[in-house]
Protein backbone atom coordinates (compact mmCIF):
# COMPACT_ATOMS: atom_id res chain seq x y z
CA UNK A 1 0.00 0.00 0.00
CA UNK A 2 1.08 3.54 -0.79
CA UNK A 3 0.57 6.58 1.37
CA UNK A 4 1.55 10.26 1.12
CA UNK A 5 3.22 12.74 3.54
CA UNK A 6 1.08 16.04 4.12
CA UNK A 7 2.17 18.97 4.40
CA UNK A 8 2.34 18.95 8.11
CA UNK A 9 4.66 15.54 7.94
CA UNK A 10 1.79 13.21 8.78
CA UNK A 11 1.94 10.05 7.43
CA UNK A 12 -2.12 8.68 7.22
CA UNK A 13 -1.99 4.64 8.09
CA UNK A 14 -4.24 3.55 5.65
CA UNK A 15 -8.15 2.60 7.01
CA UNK A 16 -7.76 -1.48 5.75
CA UNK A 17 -4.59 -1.85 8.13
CA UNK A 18 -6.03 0.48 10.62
CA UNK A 19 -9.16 -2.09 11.53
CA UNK A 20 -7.10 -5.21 10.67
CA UNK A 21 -4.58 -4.18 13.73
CA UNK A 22 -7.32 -2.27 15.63
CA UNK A 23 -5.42 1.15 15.52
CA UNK A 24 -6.88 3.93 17.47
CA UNK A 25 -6.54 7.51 17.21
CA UNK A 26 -4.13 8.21 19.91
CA UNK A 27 -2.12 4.72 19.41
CA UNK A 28 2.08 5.49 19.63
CA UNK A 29 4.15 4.08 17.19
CA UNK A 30 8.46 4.45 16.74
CA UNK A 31 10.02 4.75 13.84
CA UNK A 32 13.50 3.92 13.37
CA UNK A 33 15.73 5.06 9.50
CA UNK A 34 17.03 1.38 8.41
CA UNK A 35 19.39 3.56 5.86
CA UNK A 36 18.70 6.23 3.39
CA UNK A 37 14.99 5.77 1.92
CA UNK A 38 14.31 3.04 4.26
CA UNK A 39 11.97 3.00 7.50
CA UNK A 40 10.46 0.72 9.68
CA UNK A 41 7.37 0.99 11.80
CA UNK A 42 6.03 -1.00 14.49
CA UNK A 43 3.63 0.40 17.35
CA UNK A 44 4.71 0.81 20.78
CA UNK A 45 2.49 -0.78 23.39
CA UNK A 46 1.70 1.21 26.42
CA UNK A 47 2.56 -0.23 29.81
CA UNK A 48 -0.30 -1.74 31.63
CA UNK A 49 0.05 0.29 34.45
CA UNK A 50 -0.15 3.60 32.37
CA UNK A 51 -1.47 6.01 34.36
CA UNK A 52 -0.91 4.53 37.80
CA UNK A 53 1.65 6.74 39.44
CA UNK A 54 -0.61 10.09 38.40
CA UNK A 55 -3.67 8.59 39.87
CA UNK A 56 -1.56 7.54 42.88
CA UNK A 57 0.17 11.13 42.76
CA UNK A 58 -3.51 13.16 42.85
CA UNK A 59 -4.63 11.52 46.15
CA UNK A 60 -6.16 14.01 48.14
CA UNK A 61 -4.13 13.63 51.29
CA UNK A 62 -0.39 12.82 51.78
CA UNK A 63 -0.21 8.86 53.46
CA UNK A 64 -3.56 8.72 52.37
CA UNK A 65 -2.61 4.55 51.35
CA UNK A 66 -1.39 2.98 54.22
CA UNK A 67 0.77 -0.46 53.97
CA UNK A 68 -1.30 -3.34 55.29
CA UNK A 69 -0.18 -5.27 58.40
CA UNK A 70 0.40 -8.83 56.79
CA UNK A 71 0.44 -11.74 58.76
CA UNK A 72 2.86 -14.65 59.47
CA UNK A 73 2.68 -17.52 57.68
CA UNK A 74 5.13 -19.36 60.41
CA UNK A 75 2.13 -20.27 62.64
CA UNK A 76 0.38 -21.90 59.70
């Protein structure tokens, strides 16, 4: 498949390849120059905790998790 570069630099992923690989608007993707004229693509999957440390960040009061007491397992 062919695609052009806009004006802006954007590269458009063309629809068929978009819903065979399920590619949303807001995906990430790296590309790396093989040599002169030569690209590769591939799409960079997020972490699955994306997101974590911000939501863990915004908590309304400092200590606000506290580490739970765990118990032994010597007196099972």
């Amino acid at each position: 498949m062919q695609t052009v570069v806009s004006t802006k630099g954007q590269i458009v992923i063309p629809a068929e390849l978009r819903m065979k690989d399920s590619i949303r608007p807001g995906d990430k993707f790296e590309i790396k120059k093989i040599r002169s004229g030569e690209y590769s693509i591939r799409r960079v999957e997020e972490a699955p905790n994306k997101g974590l440390t911000d939501w863990l960040m915004a908590c309304p009061v400092k200590d606000y998790f506290q580490p739970i007491p765990s118990e032994s397992t010597d007196t099972l």
